[in-house]
N, C-alpha and C. Protein backbone atom coordinates (compact mmCIF):
# COMPACT_ATOMS: atom_id res chain seq x y z
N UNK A 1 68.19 195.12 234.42
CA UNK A 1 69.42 195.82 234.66
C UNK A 1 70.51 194.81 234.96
N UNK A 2 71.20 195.27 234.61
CA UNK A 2 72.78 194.38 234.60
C UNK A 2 74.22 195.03 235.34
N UNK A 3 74.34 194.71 236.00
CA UNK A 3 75.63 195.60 236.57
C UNK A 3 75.64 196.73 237.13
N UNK A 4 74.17 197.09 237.65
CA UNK A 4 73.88 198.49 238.04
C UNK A 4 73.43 199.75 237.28
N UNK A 5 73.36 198.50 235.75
CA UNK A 5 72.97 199.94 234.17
C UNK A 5 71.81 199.31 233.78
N UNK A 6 71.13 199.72 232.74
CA UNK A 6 70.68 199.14 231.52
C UNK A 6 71.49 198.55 230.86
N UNK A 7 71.31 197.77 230.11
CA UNK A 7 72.01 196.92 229.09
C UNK A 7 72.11 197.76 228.19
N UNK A 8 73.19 198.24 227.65
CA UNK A 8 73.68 198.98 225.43
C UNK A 8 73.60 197.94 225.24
N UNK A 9 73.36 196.80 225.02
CA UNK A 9 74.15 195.83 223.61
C UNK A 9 72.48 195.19 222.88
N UNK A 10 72.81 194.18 222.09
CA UNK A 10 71.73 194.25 221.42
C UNK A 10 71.05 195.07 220.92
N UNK A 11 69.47 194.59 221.47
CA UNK A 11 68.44 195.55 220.64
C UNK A 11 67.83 196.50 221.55
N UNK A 12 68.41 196.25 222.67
CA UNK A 12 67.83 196.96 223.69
C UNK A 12 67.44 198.60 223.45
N UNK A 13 68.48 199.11 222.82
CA UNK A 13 68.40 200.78 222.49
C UNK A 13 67.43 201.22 221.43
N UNK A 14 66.98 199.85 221.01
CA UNK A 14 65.99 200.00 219.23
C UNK A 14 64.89 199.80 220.73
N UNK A 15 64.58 199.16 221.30
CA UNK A 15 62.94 199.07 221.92
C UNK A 15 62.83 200.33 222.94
N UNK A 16 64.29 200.65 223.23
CA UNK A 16 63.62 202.20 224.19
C UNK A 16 63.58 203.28 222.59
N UNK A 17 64.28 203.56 221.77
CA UNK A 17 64.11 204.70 220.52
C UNK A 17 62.46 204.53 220.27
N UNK A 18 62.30 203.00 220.04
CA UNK A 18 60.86 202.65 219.96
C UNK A 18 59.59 202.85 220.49
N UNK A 19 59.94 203.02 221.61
CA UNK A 19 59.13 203.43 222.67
C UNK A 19 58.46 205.18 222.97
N UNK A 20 60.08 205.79 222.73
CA UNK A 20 60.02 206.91 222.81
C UNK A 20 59.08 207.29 221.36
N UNK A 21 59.08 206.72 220.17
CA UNK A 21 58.53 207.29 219.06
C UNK A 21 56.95 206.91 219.25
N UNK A 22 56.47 205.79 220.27
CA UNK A 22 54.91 205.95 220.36
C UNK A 22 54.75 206.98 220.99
N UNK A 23 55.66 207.27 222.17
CA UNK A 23 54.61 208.02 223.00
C UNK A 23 54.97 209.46 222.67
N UNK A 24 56.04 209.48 221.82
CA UNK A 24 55.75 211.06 221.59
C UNK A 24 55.68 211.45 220.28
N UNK A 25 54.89 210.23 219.81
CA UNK A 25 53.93 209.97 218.91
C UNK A 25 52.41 210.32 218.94
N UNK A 26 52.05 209.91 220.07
CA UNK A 26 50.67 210.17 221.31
C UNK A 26 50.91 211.65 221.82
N UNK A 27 52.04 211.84 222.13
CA UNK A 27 52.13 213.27 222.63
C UNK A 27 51.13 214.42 222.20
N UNK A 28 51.18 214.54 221.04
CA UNK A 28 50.73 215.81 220.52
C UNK A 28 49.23 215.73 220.60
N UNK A 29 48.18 214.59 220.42
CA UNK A 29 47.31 214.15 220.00
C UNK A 29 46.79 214.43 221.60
N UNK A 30 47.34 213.89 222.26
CA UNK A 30 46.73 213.95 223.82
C UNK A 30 46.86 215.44 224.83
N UNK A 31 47.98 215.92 224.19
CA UNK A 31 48.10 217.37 224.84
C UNK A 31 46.78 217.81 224.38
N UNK A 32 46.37 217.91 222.71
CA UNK A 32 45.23 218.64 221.89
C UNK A 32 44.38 218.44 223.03
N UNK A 33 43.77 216.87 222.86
CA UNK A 33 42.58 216.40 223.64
C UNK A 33 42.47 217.22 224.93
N UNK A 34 43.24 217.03 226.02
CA UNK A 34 43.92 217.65 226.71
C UNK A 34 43.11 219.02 227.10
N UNK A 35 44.22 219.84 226.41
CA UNK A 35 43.51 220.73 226.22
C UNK A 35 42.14 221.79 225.82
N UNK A 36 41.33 221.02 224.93
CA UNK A 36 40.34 220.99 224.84
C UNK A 36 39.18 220.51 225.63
N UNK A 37 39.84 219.89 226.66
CA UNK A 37 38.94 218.98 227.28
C UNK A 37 39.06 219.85 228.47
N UNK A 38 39.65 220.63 228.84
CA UNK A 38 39.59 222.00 229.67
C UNK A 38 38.43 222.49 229.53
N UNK A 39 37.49 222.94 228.54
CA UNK A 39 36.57 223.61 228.35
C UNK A 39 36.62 225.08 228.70
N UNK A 40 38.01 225.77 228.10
CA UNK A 40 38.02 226.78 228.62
C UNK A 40 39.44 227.21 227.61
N UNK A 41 38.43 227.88 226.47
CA UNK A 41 38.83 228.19 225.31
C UNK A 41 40.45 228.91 225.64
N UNK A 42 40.42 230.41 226.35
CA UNK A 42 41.29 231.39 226.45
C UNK A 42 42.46 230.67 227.28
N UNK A 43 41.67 229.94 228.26
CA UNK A 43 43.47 229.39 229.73
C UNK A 43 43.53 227.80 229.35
N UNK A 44 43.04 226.70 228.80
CA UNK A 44 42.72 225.12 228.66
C UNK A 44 43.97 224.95 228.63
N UNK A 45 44.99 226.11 227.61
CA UNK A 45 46.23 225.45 226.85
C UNK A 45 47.54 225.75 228.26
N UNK A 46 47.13 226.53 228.92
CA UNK A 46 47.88 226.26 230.00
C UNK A 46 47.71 225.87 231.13
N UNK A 47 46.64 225.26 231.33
CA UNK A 47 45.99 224.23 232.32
C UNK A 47 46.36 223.09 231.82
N UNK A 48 46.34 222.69 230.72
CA UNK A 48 47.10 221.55 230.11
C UNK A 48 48.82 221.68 230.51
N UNK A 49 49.27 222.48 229.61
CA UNK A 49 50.77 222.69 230.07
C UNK A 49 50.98 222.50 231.71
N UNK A 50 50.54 222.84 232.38
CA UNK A 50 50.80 223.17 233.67
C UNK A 50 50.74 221.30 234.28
N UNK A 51 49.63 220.91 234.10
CA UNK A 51 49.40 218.94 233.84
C UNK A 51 50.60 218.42 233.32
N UNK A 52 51.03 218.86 232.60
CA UNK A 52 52.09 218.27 232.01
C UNK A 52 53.11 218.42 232.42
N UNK A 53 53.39 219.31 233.36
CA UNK A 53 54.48 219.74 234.26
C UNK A 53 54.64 218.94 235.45
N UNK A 54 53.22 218.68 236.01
CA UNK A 54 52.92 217.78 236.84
C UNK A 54 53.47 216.56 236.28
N UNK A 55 52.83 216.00 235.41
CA UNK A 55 53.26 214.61 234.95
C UNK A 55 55.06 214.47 235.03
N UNK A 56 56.00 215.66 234.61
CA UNK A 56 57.14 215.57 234.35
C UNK A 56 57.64 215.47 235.72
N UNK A 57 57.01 216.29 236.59
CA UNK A 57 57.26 215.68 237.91
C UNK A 57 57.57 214.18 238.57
N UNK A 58 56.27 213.88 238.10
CA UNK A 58 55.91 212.53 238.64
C UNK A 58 57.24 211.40 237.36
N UNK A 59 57.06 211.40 236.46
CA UNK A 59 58.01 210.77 235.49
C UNK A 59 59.31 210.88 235.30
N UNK A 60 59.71 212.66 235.03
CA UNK A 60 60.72 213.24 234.85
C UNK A 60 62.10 213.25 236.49
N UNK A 61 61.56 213.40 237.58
CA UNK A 61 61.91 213.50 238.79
C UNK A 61 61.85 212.36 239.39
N UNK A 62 60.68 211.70 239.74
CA UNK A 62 60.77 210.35 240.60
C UNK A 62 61.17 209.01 240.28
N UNK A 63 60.79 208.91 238.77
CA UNK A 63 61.83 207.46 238.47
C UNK A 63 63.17 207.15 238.15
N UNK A 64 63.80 209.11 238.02
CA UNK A 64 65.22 208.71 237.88
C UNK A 64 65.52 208.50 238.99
N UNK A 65 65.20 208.91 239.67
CA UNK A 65 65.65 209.36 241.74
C UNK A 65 65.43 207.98 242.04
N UNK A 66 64.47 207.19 241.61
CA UNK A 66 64.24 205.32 242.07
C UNK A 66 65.16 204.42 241.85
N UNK A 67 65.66 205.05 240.34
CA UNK A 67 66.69 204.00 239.20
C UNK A 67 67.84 204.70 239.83
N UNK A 68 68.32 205.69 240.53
CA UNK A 68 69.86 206.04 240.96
C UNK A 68 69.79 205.35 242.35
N UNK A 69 68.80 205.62 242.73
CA UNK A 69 68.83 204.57 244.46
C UNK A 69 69.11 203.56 244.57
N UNK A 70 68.13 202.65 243.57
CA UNK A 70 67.86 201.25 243.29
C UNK A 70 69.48 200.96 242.68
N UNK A 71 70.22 201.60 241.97
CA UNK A 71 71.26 200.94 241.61
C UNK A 71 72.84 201.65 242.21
N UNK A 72 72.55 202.58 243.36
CA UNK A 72 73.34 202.79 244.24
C UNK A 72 74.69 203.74 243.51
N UNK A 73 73.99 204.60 242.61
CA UNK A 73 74.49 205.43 242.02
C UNK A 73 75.12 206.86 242.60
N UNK A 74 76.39 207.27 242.16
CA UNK A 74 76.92 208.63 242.89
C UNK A 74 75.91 209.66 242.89
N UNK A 75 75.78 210.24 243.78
CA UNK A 75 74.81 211.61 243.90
C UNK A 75 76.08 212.74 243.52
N UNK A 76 77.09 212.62 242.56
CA UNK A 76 77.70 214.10 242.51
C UNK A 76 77.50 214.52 241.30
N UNK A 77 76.87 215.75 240.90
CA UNK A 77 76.39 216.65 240.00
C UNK A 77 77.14 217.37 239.10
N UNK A 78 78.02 217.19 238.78
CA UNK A 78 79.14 218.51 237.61
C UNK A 78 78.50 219.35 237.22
N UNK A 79 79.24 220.31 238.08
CA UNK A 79 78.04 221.74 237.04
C UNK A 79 77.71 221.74 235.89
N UNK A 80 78.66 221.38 234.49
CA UNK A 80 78.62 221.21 233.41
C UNK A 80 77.30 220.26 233.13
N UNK A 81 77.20 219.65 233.45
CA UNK A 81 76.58 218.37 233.17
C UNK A 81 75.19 218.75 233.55
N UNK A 82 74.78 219.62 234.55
CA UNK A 82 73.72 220.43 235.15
C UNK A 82 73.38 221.54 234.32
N UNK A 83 74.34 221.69 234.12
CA UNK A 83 73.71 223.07 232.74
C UNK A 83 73.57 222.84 232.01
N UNK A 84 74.14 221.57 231.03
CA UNK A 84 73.46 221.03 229.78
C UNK A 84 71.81 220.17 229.97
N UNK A 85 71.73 219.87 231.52
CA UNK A 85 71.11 219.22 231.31
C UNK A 85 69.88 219.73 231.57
N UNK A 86 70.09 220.83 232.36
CA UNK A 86 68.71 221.98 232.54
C UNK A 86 68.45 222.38 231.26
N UNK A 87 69.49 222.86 230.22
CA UNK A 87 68.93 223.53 229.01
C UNK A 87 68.30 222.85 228.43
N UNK A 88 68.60 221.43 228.03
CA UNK A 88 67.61 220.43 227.34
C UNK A 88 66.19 220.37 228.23
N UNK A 89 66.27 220.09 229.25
CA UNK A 89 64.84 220.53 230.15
C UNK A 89 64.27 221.50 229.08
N UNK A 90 65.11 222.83 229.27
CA UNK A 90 64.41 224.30 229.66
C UNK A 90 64.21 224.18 227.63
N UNK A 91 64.72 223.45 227.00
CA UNK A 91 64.41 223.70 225.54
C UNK A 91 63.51 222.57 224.92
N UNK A 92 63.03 220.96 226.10
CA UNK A 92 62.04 220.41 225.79
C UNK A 92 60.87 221.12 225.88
N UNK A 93 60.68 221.66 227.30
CA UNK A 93 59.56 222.51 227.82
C UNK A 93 58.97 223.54 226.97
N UNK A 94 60.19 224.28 226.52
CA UNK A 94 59.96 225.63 225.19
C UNK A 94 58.91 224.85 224.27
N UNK A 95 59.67 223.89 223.77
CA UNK A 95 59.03 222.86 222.91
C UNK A 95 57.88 222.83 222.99
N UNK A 96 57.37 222.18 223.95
CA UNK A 96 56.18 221.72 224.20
C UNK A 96 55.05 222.90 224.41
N UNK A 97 55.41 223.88 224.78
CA UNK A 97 54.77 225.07 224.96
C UNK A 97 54.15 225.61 223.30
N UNK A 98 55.52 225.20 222.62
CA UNK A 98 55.05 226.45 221.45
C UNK A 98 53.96 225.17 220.25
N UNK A 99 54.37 224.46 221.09
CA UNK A 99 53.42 222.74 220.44
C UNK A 99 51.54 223.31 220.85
N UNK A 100 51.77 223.72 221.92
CA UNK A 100 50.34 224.78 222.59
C UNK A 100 50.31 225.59 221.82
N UNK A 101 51.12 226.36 221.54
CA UNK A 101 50.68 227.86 221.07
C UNK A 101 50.24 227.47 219.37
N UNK A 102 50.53 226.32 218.67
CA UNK A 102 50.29 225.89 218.04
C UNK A 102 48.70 225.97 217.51
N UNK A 103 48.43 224.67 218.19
CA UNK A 103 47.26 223.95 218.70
C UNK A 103 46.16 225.46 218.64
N UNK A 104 46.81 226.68 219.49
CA UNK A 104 46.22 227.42 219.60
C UNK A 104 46.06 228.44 218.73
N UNK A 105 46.59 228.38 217.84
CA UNK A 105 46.85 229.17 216.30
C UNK A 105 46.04 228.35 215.47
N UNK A 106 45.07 227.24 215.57
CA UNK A 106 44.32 226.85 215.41
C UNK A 106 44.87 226.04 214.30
N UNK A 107 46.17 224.96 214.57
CA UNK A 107 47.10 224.16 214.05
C UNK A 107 46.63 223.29 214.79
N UNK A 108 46.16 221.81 213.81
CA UNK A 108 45.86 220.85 214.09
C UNK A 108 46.81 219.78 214.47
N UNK A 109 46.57 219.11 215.53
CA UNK A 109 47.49 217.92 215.72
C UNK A 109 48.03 217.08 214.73
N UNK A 110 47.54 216.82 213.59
CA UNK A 110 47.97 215.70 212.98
C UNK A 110 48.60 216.94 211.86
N UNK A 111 48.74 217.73 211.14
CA UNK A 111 50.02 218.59 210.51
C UNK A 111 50.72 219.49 211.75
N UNK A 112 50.38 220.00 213.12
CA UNK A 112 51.73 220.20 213.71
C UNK A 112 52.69 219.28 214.16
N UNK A 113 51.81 218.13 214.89
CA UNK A 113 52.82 217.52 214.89
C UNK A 113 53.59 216.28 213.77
N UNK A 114 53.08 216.37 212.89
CA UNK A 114 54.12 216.08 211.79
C UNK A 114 55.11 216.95 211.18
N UNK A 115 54.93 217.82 211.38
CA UNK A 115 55.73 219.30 210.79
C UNK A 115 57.04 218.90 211.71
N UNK A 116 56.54 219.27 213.59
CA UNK A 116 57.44 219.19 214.42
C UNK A 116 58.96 217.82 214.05
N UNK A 117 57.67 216.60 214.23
CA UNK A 117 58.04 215.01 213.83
C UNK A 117 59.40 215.29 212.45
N UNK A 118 58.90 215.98 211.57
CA UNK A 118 59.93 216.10 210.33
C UNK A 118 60.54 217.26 211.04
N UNK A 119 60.63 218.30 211.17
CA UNK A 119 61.64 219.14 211.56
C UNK A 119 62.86 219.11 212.24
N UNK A 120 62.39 218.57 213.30
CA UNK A 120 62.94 217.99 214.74
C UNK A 120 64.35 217.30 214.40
N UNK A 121 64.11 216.26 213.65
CA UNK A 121 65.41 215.75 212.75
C UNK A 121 66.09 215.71 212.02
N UNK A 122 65.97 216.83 211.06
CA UNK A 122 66.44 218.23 210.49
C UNK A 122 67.51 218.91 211.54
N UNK A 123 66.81 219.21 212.22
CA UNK A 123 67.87 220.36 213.36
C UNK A 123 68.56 219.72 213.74
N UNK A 124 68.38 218.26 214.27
CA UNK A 124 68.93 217.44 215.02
C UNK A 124 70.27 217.10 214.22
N UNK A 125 70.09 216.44 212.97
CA UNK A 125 71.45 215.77 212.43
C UNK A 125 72.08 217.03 211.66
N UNK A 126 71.87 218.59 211.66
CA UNK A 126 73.03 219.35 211.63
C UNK A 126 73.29 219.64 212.57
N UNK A 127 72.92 219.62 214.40
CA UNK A 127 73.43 219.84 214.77
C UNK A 127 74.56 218.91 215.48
N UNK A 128 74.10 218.12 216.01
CA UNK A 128 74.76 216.78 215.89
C UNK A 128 75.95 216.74 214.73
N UNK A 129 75.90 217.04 213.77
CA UNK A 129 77.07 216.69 213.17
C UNK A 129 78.21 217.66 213.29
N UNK A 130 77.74 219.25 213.46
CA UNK A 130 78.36 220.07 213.53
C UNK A 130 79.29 219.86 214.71
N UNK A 131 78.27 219.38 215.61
CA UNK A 131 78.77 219.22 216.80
C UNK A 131 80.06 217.96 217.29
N UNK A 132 79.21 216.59 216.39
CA UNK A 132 80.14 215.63 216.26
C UNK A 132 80.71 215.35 214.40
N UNK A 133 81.48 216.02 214.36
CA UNK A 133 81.61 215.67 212.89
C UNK A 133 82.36 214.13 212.45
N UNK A 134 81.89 213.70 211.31
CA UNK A 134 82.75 212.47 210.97
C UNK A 134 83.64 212.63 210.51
N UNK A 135 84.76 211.78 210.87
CA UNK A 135 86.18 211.43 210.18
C UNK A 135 86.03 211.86 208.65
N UNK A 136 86.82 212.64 208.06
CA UNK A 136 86.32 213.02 206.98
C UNK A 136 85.56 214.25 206.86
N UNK A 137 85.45 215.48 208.11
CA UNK A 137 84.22 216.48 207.66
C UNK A 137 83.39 216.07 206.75
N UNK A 138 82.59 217.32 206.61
CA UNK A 138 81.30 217.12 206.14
C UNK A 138 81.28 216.33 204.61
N UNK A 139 81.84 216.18 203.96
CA UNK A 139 82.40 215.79 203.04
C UNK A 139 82.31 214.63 202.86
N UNK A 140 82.45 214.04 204.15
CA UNK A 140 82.76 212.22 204.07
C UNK A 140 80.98 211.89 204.51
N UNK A 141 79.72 212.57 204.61
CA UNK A 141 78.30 212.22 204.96
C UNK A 141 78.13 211.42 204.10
N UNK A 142 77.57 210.24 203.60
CA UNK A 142 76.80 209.45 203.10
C UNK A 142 75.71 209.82 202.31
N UNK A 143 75.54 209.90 200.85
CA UNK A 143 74.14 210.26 200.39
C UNK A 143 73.09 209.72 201.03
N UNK A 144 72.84 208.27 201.65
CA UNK A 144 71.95 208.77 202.53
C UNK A 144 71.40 209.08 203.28
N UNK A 145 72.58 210.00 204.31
CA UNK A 145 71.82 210.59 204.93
C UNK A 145 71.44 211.92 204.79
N UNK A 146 72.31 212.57 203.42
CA UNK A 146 71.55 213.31 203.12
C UNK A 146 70.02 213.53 202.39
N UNK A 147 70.07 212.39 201.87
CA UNK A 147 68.60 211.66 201.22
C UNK A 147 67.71 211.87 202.64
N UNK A 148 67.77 211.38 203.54
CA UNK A 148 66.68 211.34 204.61
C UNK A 148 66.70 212.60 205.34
N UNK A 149 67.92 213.41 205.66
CA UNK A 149 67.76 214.93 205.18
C UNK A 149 66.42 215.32 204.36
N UNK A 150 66.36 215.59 203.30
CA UNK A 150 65.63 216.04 201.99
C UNK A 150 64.54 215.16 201.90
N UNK A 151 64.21 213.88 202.84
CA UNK A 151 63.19 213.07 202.58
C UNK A 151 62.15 213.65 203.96
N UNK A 152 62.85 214.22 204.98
CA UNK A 152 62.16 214.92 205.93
C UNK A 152 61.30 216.13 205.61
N UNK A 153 62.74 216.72 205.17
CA UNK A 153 61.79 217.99 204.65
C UNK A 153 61.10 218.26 203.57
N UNK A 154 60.84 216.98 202.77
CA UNK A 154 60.04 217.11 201.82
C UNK A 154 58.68 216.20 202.90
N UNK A 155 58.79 215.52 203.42
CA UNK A 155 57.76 215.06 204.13
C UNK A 155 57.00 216.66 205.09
N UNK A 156 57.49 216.75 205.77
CA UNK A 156 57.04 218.43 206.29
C UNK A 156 56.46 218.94 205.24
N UNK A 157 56.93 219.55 203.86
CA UNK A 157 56.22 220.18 203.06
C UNK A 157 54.68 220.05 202.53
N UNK A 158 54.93 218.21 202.31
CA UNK A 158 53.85 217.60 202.02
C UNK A 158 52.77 217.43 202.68
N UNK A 159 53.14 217.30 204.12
CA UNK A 159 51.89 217.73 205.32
C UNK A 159 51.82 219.12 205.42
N UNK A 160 52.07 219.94 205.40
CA UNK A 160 51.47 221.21 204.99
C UNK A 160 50.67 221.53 203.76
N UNK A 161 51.56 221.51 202.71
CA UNK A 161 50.46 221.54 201.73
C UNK A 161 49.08 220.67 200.98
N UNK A 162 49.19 219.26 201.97
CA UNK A 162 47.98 218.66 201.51
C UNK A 162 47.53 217.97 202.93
N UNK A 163 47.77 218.67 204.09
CA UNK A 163 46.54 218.49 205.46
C UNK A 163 45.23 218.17 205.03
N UNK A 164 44.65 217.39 205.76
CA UNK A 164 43.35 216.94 205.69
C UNK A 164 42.19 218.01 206.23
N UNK A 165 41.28 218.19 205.00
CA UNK A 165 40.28 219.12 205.04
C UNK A 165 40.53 220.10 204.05
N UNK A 166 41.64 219.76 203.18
CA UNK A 166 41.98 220.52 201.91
C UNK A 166 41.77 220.28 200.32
């Protein structure tokens, strides 16, 4: 830390994006395990969820609360900023739930969560753009990013229709 932040510059933002893509990379694979490892066909998937709530505890709650101490950060809250930031909570959590209900529809880890993996960034860069549009509206996008658009969701397709065991 530098100045009381993380460092933006460099590459620093490529090794946390990086980071985030192992482990919620691992995500899906370990919830499964997880859950199965409950031994308890009908409730496992929310004995798992419920672990995972725990964990968000322990991760989600206590190391920001360390990193605002440790760097002597304002404790004032904007409501705004509290309500966006609960909804992303309250729409990771959804997430992760219906990632269970998945699992439990007897959707395998390695095509749900590739489905999710391609989808996810789909939703993301229309909404994001809608939201932040470029100089130029929609108009001025780059073929490719509409290419990686159409390279997602042809990736999604392709793990659906040729999952392993087919």
């Amino acid at each position: 830390m530098t100045g009381g932040r993380l460092s933006e510059t460099g590459a620093t933002w490529l090794a946390f994006a990086l980071l985030t893509v192992v482990n919620w990379g691992l995500y899906g694979v370990l919830l499964h395990t997880g859950q199965t490892a409950m031994s308890d066909p009908a409730h496992g998937r929310y004995k798992a969820f419920l672990l995972v709530g725990v964990a968000y505890v322990l991760t989600a709650v206590l190391a920001p609360l360390a990193v605002l101490a440790t760097v002597g950060a304002s404790w004032s809250f904007p409501a705004r900023g509290v309500l966006w930031s609960l909804a992303a909570g309250v729409t990771g959590a959804a997430g992760a739930f219906f990632v269970l209900l998945a699992f439990a529809a007897k959707g395998s880890p390695a095509v749900v969560m590739s489905i999710v993996f391609a989808g996810a960034p789909i939703v993301n860069a229309f909404v994001a753009t809608a939201l932040h549009p470029p100089a130029g509206g929609w108009s001025a996008l780059r073929w490719q990013f509409v290419a990686g658009i159409l390279l997602a969701a042809a990736g999604g397709y392709l793990v659906v229709s040729y999952k392993p065991g087919t």
